[in-house]
Protein backbone atom coordinates (compact mmCIF):
# COMPACT_ATOMS: atom_id res chain seq x y z
CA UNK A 1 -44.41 -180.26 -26.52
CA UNK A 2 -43.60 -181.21 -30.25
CA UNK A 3 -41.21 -183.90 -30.85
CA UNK A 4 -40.73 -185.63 -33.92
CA UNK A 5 -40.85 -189.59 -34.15
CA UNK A 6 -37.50 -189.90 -34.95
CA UNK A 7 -36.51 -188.09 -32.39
CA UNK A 8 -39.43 -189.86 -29.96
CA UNK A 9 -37.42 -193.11 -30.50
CA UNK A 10 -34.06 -191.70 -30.48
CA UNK A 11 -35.27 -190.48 -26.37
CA UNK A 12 -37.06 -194.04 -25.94
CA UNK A 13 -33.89 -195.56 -26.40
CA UNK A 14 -31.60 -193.84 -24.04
CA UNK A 15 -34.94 -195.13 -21.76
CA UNK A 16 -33.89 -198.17 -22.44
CA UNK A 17 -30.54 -197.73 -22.46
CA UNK A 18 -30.73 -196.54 -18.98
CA UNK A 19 -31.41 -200.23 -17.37
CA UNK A 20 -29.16 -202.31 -15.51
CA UNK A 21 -27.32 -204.93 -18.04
CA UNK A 22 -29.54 -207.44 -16.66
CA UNK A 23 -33.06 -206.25 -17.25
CA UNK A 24 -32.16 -205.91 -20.81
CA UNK A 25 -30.65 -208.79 -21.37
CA UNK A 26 -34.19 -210.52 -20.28
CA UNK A 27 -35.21 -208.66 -23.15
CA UNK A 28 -33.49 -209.77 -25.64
CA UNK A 29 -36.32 -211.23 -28.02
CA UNK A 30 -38.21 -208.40 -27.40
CA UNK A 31 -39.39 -205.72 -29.69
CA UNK A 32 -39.49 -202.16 -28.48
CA UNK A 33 -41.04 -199.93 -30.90
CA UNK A 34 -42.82 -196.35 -30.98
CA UNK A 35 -46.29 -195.38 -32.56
CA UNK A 36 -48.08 -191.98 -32.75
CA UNK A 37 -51.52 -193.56 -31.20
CA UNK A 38 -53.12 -196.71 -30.08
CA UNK A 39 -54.85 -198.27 -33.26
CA UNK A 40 -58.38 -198.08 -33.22
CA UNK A 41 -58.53 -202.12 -32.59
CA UNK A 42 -56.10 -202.08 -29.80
CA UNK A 43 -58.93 -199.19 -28.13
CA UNK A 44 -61.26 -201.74 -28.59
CA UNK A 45 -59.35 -204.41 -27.14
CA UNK A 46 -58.97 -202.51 -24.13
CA UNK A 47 -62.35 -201.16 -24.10
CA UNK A 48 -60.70 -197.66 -24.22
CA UNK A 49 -63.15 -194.65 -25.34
CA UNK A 50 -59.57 -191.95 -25.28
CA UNK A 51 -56.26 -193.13 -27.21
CA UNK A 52 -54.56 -190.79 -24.76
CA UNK A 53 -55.63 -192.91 -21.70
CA UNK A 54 -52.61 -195.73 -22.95
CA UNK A 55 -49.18 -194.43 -23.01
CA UNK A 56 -47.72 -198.29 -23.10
CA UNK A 57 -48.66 -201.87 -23.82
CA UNK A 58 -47.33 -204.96 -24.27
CA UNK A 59 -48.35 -208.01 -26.23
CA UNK A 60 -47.34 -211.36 -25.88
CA UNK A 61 -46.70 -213.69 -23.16
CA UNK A 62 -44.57 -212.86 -20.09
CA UNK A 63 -41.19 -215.01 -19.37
CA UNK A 64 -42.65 -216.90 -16.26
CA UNK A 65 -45.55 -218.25 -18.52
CA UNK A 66 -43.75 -219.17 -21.46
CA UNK A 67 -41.99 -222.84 -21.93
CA UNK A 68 -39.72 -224.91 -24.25
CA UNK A 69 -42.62 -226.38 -25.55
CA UNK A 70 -44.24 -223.72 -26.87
CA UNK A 71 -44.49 -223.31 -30.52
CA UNK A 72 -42.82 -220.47 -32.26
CA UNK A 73 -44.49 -217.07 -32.85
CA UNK A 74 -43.78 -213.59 -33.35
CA UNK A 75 -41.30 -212.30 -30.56
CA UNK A 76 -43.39 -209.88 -27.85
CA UNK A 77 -43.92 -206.29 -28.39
CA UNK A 78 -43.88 -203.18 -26.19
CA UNK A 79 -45.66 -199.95 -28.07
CA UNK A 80 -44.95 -196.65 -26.86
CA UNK A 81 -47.69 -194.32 -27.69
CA UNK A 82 -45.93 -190.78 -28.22
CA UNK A 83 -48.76 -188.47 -28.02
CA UNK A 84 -50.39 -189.73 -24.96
CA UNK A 85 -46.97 -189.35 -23.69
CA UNK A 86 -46.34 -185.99 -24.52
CA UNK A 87 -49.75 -184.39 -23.66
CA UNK A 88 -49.48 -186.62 -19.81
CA UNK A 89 -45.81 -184.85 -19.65
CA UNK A 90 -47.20 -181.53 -20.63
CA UNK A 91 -50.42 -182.04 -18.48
CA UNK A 92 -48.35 -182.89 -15.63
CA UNK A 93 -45.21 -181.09 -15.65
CA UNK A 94 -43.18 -184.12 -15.88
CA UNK A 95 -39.91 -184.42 -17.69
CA UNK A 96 -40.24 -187.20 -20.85
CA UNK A 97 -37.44 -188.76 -20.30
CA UNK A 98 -38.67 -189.52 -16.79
CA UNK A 99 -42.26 -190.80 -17.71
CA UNK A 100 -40.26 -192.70 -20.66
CA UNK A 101 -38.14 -194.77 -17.84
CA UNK A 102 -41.20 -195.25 -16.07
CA UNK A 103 -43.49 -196.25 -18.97
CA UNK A 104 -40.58 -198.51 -20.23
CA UNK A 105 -40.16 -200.32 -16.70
CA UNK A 106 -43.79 -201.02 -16.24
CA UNK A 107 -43.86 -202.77 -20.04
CA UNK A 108 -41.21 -204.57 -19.57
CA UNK A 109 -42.00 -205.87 -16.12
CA UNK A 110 -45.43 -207.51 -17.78
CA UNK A 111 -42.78 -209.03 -20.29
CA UNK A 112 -40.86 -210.08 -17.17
CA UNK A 113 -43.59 -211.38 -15.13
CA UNK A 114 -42.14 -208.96 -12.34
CA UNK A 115 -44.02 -207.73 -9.76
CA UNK A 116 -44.85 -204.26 -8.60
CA UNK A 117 -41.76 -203.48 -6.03
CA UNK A 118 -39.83 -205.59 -8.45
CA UNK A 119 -40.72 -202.22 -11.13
CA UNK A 120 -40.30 -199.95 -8.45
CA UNK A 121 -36.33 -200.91 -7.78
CA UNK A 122 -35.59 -200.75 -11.25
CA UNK A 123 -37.40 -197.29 -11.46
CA UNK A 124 -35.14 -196.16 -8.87
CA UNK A 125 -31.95 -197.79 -10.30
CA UNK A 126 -32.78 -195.49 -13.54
CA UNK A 127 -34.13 -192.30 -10.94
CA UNK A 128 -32.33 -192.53 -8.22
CA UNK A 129 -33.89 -192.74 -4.53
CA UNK A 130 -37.76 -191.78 -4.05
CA UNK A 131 -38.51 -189.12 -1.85
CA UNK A 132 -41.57 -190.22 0.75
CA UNK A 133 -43.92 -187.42 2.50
């Protein structure tokens, strides 16, 4: 699957679009942007050997940790990594607009501080319900 970056962020967006009024709104000093790859200091950070293992991350410090006190800095980020994306969609037969949502949620519930069925209920306010086996 080729898509071009403008188009990459144009999809990311409607992502983000997609969330209830509220979930944004916790994200309002929060910087969403798009990149082709992880750099190759982030893959050391992470002690990753394959930029295609990281379709997310976010840096900075989650809502529940941060305080009044705390001395301005540079507002949090969330990167999504397009390739890695694209090849897990293509690898996995999985729509992007789907893995988008879900890549989106899980960032911004580490901004959040939310925790895992806290990401889930969003994922199905964006999905709809989950089918179980």
């Amino acid at each position: 699957m080729a898509i071009d970056e403008e188009a990459f962020e144009g999809l990311v967006q409607a992502a983000y679009d997609c969330l209830p009024a509220i979930y944004r709104e916790a994200c309002a000093n929060l910087v969403i942007r798009t990149d082709t790859l992880p750099s190759p200091e982030t893959m050391a950070a992470l002690e990753l050997s394959d930029p295609y293992q990281l379709l997310g991350l976010y840096h900075g410090v989650n809502l529940a940790r941060k305080s009044t006190f705390d001395l301005p800095s540079l507002p949090d980020t969330i990167v999504i990594y397009r390739e890695p994306i694209l090849a897990f969609c293509d690898a996995n037969g999985i729509p992007l607009q789907t893995a988008l949502q879900h890549v989106l949620v899980h960032e911004i519930g580490h901004h959040v501080g939310f925790s895992d069925d806290d990401m889930a209920a969003i994922e199905e306010r964006c999905d709809g319900p989950r089918q179980t086996d």
